[in-house]
Protein backbone atom coordinates (compact mmCIF):
# COMPACT_ATOMS: atom_id res chain seq x y z
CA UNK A 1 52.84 -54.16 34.53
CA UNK A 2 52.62 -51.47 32.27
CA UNK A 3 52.60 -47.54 33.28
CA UNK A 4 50.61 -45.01 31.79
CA UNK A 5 49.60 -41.25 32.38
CA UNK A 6 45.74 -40.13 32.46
CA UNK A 7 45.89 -35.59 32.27
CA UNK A 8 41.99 -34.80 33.26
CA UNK A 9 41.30 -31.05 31.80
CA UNK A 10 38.41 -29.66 34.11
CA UNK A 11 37.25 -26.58 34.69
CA UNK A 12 39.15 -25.41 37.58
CA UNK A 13 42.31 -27.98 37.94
CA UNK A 14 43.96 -29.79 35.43
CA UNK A 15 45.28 -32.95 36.84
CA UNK A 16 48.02 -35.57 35.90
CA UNK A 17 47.87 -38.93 37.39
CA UNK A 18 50.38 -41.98 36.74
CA UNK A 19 49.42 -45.46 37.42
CA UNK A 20 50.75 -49.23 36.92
CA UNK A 21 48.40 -51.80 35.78
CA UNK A 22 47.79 -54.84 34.25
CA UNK A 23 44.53 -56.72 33.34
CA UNK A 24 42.95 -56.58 36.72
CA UNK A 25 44.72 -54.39 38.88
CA UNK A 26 45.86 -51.00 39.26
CA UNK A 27 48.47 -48.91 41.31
CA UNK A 28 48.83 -44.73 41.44
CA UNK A 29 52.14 -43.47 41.67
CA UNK A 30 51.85 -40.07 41.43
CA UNK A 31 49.04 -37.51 40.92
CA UNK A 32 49.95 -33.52 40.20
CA UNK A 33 47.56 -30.76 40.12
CA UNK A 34 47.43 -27.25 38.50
CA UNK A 35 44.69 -25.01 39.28
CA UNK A 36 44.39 -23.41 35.81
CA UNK A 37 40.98 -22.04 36.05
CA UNK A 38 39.90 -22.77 32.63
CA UNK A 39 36.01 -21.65 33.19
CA UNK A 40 37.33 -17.76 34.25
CA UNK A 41 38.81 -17.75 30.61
CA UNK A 42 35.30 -18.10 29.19
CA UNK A 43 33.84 -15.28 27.29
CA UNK A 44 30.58 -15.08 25.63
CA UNK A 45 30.53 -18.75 25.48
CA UNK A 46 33.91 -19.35 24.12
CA UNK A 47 37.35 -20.35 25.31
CA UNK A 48 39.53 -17.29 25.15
CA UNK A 49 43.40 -17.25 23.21
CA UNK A 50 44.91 -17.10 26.76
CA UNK A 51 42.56 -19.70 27.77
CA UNK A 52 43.61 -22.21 25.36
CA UNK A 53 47.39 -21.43 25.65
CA UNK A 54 46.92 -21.83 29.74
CA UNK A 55 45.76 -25.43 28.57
CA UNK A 56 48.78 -25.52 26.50
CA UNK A 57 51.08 -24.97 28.57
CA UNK A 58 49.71 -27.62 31.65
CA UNK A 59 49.61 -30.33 29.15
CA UNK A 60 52.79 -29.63 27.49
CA UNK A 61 54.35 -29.34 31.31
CA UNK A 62 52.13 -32.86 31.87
CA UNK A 63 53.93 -34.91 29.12
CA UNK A 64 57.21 -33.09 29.44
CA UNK A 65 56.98 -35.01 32.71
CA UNK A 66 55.97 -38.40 31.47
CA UNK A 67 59.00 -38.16 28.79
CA UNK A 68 61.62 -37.01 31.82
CA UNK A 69 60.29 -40.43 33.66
CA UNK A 70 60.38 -43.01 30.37
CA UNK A 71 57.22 -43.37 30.06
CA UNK A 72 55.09 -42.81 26.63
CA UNK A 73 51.78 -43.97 26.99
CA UNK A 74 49.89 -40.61 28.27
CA UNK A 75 46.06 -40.03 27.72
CA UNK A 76 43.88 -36.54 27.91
CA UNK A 77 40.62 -36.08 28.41
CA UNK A 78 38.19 -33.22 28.63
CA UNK A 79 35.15 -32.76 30.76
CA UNK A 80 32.53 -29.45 31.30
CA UNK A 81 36.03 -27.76 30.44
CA UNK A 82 35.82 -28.28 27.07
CA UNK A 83 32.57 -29.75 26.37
CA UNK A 84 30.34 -26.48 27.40
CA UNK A 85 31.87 -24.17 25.35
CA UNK A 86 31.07 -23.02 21.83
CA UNK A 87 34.70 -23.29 20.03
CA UNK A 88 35.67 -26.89 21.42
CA UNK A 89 37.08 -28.13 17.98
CA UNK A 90 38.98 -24.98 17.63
CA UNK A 91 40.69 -25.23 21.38
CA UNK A 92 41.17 -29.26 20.83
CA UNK A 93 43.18 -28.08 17.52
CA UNK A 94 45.02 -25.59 19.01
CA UNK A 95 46.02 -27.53 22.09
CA UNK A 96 46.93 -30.91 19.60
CA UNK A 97 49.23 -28.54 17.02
CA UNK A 98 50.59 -26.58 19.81
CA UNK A 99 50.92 -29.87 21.98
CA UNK A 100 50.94 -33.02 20.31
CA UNK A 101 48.01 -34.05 22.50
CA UNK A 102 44.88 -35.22 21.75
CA UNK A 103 42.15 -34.50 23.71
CA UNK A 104 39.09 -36.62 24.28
CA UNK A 105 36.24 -34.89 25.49
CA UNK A 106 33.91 -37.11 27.04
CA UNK A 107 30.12 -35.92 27.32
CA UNK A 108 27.77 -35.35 30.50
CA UNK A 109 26.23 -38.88 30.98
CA UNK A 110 29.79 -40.56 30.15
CA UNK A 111 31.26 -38.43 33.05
CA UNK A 112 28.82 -39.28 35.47
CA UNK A 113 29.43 -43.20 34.22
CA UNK A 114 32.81 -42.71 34.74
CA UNK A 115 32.98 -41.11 37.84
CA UNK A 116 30.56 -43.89 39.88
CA UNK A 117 32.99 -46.95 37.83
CA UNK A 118 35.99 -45.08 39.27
CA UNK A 119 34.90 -44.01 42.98
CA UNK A 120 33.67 -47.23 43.49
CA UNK A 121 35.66 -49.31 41.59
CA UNK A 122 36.64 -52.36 45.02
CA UNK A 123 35.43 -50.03 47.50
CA UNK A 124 33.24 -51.94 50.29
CA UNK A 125 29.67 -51.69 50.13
CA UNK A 126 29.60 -49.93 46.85
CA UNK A 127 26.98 -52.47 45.65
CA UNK A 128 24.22 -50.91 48.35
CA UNK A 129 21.82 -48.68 46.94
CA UNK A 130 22.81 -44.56 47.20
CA UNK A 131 24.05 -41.47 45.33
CA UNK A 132 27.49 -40.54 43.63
CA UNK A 133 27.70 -36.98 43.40
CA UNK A 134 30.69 -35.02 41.42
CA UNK A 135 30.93 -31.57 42.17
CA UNK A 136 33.27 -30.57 39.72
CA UNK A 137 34.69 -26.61 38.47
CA UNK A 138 32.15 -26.62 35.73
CA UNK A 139 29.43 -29.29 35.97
CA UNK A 140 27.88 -31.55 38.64
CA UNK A 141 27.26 -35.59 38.31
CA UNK A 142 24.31 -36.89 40.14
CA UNK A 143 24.37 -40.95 39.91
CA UNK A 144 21.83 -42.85 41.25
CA UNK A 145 22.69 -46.61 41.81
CA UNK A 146 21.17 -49.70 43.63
CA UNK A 147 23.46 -53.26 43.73
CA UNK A 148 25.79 -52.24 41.00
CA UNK A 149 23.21 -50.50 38.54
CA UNK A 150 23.14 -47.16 37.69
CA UNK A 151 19.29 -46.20 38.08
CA UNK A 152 19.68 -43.00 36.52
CA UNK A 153 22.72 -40.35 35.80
CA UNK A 154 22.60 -37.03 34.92
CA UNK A 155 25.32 -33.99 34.55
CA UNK A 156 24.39 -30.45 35.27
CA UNK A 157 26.07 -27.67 33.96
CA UNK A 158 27.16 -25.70 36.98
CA UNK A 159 30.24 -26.21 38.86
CA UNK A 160 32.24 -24.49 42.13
CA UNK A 161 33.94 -22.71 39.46
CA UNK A 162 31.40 -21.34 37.39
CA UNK A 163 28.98 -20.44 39.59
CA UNK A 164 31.79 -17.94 41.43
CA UNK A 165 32.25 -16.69 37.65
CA UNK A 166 28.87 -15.95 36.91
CA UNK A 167 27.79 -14.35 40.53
CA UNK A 168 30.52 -13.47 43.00
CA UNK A 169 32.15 -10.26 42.91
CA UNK A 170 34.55 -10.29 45.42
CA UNK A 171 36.32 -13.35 47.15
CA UNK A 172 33.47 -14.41 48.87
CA UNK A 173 30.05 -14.11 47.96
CA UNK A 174 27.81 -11.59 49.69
CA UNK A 175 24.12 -12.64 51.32
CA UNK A 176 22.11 -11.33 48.26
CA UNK A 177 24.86 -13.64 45.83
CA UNK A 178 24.34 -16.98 47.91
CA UNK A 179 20.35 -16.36 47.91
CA UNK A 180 21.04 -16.13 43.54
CA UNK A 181 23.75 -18.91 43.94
CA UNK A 182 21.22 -21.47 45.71
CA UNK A 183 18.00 -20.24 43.70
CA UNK A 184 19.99 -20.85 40.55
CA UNK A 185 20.93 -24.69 41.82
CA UNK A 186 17.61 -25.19 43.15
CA UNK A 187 16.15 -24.43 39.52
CA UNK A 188 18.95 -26.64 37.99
CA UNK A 189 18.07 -29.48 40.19
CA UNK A 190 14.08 -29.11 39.86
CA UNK A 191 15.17 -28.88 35.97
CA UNK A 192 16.91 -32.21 36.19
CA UNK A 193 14.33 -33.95 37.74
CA UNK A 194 16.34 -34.75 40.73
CA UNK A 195 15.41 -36.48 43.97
CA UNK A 196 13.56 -39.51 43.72
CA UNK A 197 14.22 -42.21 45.23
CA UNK A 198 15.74 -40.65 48.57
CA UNK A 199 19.32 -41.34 48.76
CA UNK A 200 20.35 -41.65 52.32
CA UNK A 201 24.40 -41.98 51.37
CA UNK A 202 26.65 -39.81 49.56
CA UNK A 203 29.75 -41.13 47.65
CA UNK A 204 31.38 -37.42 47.03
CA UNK A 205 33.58 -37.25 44.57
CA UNK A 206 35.57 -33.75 43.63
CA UNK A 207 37.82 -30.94 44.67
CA UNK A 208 34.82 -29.67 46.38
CA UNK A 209 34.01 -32.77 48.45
CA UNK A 210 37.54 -32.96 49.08
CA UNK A 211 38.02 -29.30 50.38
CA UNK A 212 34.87 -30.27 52.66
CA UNK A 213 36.02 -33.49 54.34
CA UNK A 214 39.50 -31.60 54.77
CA UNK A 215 37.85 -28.64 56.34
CA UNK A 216 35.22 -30.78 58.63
CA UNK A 217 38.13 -32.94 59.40
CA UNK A 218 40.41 -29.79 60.95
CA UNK A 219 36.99 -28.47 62.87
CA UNK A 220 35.67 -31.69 64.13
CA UNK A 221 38.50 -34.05 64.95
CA UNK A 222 40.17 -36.77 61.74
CA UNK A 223 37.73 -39.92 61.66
CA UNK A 224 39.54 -41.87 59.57
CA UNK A 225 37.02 -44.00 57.47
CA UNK A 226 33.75 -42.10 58.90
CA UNK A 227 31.76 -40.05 57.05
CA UNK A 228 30.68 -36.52 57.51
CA UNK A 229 27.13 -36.26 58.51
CA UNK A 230 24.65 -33.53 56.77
CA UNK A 231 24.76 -31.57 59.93
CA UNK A 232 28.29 -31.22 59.75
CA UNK A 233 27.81 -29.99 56.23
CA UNK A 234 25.08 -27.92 57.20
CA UNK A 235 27.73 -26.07 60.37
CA UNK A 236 30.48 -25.69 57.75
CA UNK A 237 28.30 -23.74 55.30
CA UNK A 238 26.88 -21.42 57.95
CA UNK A 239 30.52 -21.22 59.73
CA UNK A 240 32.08 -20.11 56.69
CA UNK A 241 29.37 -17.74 54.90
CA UNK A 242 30.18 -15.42 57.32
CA UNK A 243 32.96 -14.37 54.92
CA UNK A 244 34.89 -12.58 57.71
CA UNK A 245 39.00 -13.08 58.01
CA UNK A 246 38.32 -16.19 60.38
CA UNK A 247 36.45 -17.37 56.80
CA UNK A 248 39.86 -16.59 55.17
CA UNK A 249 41.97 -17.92 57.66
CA UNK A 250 39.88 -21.27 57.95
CA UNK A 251 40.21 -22.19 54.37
CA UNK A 252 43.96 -20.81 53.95
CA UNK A 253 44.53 -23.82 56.87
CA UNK A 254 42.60 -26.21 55.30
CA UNK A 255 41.81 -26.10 51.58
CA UNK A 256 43.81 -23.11 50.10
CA UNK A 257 43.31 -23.81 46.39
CA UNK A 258 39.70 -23.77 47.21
CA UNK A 259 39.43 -20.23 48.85
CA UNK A 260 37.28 -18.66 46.29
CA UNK A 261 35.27 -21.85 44.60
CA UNK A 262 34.56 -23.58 48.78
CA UNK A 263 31.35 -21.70 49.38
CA UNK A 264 29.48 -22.27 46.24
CA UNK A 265 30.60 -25.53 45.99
CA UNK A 266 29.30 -25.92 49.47
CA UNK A 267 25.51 -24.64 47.88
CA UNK A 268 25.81 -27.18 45.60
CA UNK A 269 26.53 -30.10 48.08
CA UNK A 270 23.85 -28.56 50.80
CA UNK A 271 21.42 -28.43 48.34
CA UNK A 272 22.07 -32.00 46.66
CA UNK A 273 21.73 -33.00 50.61
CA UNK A 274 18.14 -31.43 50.80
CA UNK A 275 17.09 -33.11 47.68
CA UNK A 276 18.40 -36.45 48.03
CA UNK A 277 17.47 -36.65 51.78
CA UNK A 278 20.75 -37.75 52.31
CA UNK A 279 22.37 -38.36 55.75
CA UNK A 280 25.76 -38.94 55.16
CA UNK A 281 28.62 -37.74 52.96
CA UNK A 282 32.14 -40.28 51.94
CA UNK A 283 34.72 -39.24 50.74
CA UNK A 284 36.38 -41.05 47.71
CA UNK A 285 39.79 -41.23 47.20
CA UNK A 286 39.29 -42.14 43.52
CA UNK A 287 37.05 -40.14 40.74
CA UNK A 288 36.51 -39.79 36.67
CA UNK A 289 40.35 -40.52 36.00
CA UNK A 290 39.95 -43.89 37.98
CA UNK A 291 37.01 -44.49 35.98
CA UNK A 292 38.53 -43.79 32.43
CA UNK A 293 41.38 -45.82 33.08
CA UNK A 294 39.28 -48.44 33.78
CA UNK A 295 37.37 -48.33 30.65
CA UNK A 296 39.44 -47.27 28.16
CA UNK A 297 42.95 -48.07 29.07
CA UNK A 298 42.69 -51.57 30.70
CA UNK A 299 38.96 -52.74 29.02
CA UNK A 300 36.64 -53.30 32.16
CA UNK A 301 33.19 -53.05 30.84
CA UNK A 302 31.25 -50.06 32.08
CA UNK A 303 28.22 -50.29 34.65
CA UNK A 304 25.29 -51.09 33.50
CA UNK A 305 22.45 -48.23 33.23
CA UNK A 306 19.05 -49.39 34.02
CA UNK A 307 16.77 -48.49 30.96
CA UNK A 308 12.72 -48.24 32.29
């Protein structure tokens, strides 16, 4: 088997993941994370100096790591990071001369592809008709799919990350900033075109999602393999808006890294919820990485998009 490195340069972590594999199969062995924040470095559109030398220095700790361990097959892609900001071929020269690497940046509708190939990729029941949603730093996939084909996927440009950038203040935001936070998504989802056919399942994918099962999981009791239910969701978001120290002390327990991004991603996910009709929310393990190792390191053909 061979072993490669996939680095994944989002908007709020920038993640290394190792795997083995071979024609068919593959195996992680070790996933780190950085939360570098790329989308606070964002100004008037553009990547900042110290933003692109914070993306520097992650990758250049990322392959110093793949050398230490013998291995010298290491791949880098970009998502909303990179891809929604004004001087992308400037940062993706800066971080190659300064690095070595070169960064892919893979657009909106290739994310969302990649993100349903890799959650699902020999997960059971994956071929039954629901929604893969990606709540990311800085963007959101919303895949549709029915028996293996994608009915329709879209990426929309707001993520946990941004959406604390562009209207919190403080650490939490206030009641007037969560009435802008969910009028803005509401508009970005009613912009989309969102929310036909009803979706009664979630496959969540994401920091977000993740923070969320963790959190439900240290109210409610571990249910290993069970999903969270919308009304769970729904408790979380009005447990934790309160924004009060038992807010802080709740997410310091359970999701840390997520203390400031939690409650807008938690809009985001409440509000997909209410569009999609949705009933239940999984969590999966495996996301956009997954899914670009699958495609472009070991050849699996992509799902198919339904066209009309």
């Amino acid at each position: 088997m061979a072993t490669c490195g996939i680095a994944d340069v989002g908007s709020n972590t920038m993640r290394l993941s190792i795997y083995q594999y071979d024609e068919n199969t593959f195996k992680p062995l070790l996933n780190k994370k950085e939360m570098a924040g790329l989308a606070g470095y964002v100004k008037e559109g553009a990547l900042s100096a110290e933003g692109i030398q914070v993306a520097c220095k992650v990758l250049a700790g990322f392959r110093s790591i793949l050398e230490n361990l013998g291995i010298h097959e290491f791949h880098a892609f970009a998502t909303a990071s990179l891809r929604n900001i004004s001087n992308t071929e400037e940062a993706l020269d800066a971080i190659r001369s300064a690095t070595g690497v070169s960064v892919v940046v893979v657009t909106g509708a290739e994310e969302a592809a990649l993100s349903y190939q890799g959650a699902l990729h020999g997960v059971p029941g994956s071929g039954e008709s629901g929604l893969l949603a990606d709540i990311g730093g800085g963007s959101t996939e919303l895949v549709v799919y029915e028996k293996g084909v994608i009915r329709s996927g879209r990426s929309l440009p707001m993520g946990s990350l941004t959406l604390y950038t562009k209207f919190v203040s403080g650490l939490f935001p206030t009641l007037e900033e969560s009435k802008a936070i969910r009028q803005y998504v509401r508009e970005e989802l009613e912009r989309a075109g969102t929310g036909e056919p009803p979706c009664r399942h979630i496959q969540g994918v994401g920091g977000t999602i993740r923070a969320v099962g963790k959190l439900c999981a240290d109210l409610n009791g571990p249910r290993p393999g069970m999903p969270i239910t919308a009304q769970e969701v729904r408790d979380l978001y009005r447990l934790l808006k309160k924004g009060d120290k038992g807010t802080l002390r709740q997410i310091l327990r359970s999701a840390p890294d997520r203390v400031h991004t939690i409650l807008p991603g938690l809009i985001i996910l409440n509000s997909v919820i209410k569009c999609y009709g949705a009933e239940t929310v999984s969590v999966c393990p495996q996301g956009v990485r997954e899914g670009y190792l699958l495609k472009y390191v070991m050849g699996k053909e992509a799902p198919h998009v339904q066209t009309g």
